[in-house]
Protein backbone atom coordinates (compact mmCIF):
# COMPACT_ATOMS: atom_id res chain seq x y z
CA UNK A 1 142.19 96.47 130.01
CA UNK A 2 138.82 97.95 130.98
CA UNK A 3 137.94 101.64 131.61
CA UNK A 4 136.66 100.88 135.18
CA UNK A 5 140.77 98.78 135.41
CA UNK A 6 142.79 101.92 134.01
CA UNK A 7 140.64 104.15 136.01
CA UNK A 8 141.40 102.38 139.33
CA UNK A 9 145.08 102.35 138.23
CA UNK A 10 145.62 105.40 137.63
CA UNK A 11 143.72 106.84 140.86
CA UNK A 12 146.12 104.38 142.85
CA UNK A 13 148.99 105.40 141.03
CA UNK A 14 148.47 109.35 141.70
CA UNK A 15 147.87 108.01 146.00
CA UNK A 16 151.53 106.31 145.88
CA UNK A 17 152.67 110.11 144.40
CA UNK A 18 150.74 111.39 147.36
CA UNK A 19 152.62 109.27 149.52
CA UNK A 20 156.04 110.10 148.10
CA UNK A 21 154.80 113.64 148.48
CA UNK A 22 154.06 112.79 152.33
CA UNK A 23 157.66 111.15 152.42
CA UNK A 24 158.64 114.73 151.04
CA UNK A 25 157.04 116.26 153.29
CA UNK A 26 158.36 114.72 156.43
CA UNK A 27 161.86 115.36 155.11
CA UNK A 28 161.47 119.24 154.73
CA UNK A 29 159.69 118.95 158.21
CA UNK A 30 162.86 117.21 159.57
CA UNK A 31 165.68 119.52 157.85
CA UNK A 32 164.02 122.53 159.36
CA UNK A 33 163.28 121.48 162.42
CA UNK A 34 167.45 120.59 162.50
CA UNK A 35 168.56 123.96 160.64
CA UNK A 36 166.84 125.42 163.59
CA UNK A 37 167.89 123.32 166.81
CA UNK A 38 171.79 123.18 165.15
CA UNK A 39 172.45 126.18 162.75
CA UNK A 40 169.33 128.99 164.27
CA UNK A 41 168.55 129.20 160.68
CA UNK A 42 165.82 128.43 158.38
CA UNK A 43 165.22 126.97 154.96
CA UNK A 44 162.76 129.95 154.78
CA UNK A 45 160.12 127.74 153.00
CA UNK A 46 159.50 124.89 154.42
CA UNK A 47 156.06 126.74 155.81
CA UNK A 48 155.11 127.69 152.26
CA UNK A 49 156.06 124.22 150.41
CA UNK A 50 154.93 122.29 153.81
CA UNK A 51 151.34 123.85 153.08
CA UNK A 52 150.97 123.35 149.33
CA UNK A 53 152.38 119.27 149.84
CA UNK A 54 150.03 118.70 152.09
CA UNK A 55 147.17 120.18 150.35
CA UNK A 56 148.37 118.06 147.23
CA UNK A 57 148.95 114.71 148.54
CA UNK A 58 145.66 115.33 150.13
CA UNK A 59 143.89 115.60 146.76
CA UNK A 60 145.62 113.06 145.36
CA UNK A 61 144.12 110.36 147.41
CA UNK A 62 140.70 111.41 146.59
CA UNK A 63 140.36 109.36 143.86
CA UNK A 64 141.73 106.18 145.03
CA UNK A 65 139.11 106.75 148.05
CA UNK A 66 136.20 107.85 145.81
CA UNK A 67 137.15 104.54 143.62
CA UNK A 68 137.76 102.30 146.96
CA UNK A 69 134.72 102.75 147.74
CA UNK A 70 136.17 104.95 150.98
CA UNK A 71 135.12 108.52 150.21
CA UNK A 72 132.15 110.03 151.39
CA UNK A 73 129.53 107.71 152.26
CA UNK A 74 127.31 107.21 155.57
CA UNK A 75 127.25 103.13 155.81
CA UNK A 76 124.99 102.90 158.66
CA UNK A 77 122.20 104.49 156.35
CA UNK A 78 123.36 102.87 153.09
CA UNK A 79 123.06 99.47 155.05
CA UNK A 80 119.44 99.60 155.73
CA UNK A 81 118.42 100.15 152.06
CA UNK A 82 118.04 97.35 149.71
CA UNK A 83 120.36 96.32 146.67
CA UNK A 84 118.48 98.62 144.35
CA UNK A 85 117.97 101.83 146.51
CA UNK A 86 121.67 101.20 147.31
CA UNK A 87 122.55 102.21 143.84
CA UNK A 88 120.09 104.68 143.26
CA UNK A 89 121.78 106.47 145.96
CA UNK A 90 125.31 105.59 144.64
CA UNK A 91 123.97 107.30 141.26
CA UNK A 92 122.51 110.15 143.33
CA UNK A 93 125.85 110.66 145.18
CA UNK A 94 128.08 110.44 141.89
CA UNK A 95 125.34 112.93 140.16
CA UNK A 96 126.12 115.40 143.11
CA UNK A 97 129.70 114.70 143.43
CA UNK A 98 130.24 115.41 139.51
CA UNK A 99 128.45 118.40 140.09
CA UNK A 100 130.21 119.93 142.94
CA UNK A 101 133.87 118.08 141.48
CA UNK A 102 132.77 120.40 137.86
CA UNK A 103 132.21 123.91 139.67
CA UNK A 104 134.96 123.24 142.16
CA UNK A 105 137.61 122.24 138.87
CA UNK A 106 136.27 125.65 137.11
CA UNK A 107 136.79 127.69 139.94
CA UNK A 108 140.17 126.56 140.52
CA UNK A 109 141.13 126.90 137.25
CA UNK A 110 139.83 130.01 137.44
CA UNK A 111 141.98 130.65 140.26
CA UNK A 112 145.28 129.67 138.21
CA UNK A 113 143.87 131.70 134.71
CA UNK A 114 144.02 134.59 137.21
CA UNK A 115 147.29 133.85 139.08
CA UNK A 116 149.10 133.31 135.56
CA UNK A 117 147.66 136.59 133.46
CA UNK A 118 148.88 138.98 137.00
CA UNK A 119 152.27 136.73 137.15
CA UNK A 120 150.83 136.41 141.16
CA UNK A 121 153.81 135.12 143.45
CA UNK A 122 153.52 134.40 146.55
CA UNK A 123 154.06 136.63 149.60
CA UNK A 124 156.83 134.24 151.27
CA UNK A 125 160.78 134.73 150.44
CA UNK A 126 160.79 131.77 147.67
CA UNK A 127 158.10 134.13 145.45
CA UNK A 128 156.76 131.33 143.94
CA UNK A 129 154.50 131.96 141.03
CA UNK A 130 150.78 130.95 142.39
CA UNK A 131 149.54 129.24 139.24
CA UNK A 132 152.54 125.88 140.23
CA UNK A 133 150.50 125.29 143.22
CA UNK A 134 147.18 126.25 142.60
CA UNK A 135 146.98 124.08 139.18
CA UNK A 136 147.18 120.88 141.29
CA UNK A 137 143.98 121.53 142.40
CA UNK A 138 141.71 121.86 139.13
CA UNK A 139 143.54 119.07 137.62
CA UNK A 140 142.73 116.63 140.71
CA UNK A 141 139.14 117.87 141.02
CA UNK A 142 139.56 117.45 136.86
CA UNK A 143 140.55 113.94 137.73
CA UNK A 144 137.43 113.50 140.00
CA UNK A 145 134.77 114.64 137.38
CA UNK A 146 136.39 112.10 135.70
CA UNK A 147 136.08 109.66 137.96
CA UNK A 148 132.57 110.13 139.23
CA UNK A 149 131.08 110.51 135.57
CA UNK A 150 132.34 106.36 135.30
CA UNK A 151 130.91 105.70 138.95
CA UNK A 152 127.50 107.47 138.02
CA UNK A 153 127.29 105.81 134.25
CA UNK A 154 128.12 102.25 136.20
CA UNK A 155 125.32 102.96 138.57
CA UNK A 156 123.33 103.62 135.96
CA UNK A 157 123.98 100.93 134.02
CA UNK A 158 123.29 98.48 137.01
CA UNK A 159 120.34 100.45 137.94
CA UNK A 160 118.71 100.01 134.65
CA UNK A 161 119.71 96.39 134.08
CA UNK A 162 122.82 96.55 131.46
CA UNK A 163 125.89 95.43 133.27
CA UNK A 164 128.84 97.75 133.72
């Protein structure tokens, strides 16, 4: 199997989790939303955990976009550009997304380095320790360096005449 096979894959693999985590979601919706119409009562974190599954099965479909072609683009100006220009700008875009995707993953886990050395919890009633969340997000954006580095050696490739 191919890099470029594996890659797509895997992205598309880690959108189904998203969607579990959406069927999740809806489910913790729907059980507090009947604790408090039947019972008056509250599963006290469905807030919390409603916030960090969205946020994750958010950033899990960002590579199967990115790799679908689906993810940031602006068609009606990549239309107007010929075959070539068309992937010089693909290998612009992947240059730029790699770069923001590498600052954004060291930030994060910057973010979690912090959250795990002060044992941060969170403020709600479950006092969840902040680094289970937070690490989602440096290894997606992780993911996405990874992702864009094939896109902009691809474009590259084609750019330069060696197939990908």
């Amino acid at each position: 199997m191919s890099l470029g096979r594996a890659l797509d894959r895997a992205s598309l693999a880690l959108c189904d989790l998203g969607g579990w985590l959406l069927l999740a979601l809806a489910g913790l919706v729907n059980v507090e939303i009947g604790l408090r119409y039947l019972l008056g009562g509250s599963t006290l974190v469905a807030d919390e955990y409603g916030g960090y599954l969205f946020v994750w099965l958010t950033l899990l479909g960002f590579g199967h976009a990115l790799r679908s072609g689906q993810f940031l683009r602006v068609e009606a100006a990549l239309e107007r550009f010929g075959p070539r220009l068309r992937v010089a700008c693909a290998a612009l875009g992947a240059a730029v997304g790699l770069g923001v995707a590498a600052i954004t993953t060291h930030a994060c886990y910057g973010t979690v380095a912090l959250s795990l050395r002060f044992n941060t919890l969170s403020i709600q009633p479950s006092a969840t320790p902040l680094w289970l969340p937070q690490a989602i997000m440096s290894l997606t954006f992780g993911w996405l360096c990874i992702l864009y580095l094939d896109t902009l050696v691809r474009s590259l490739r084609e750019l330069f005449g060696r197939r990908s």
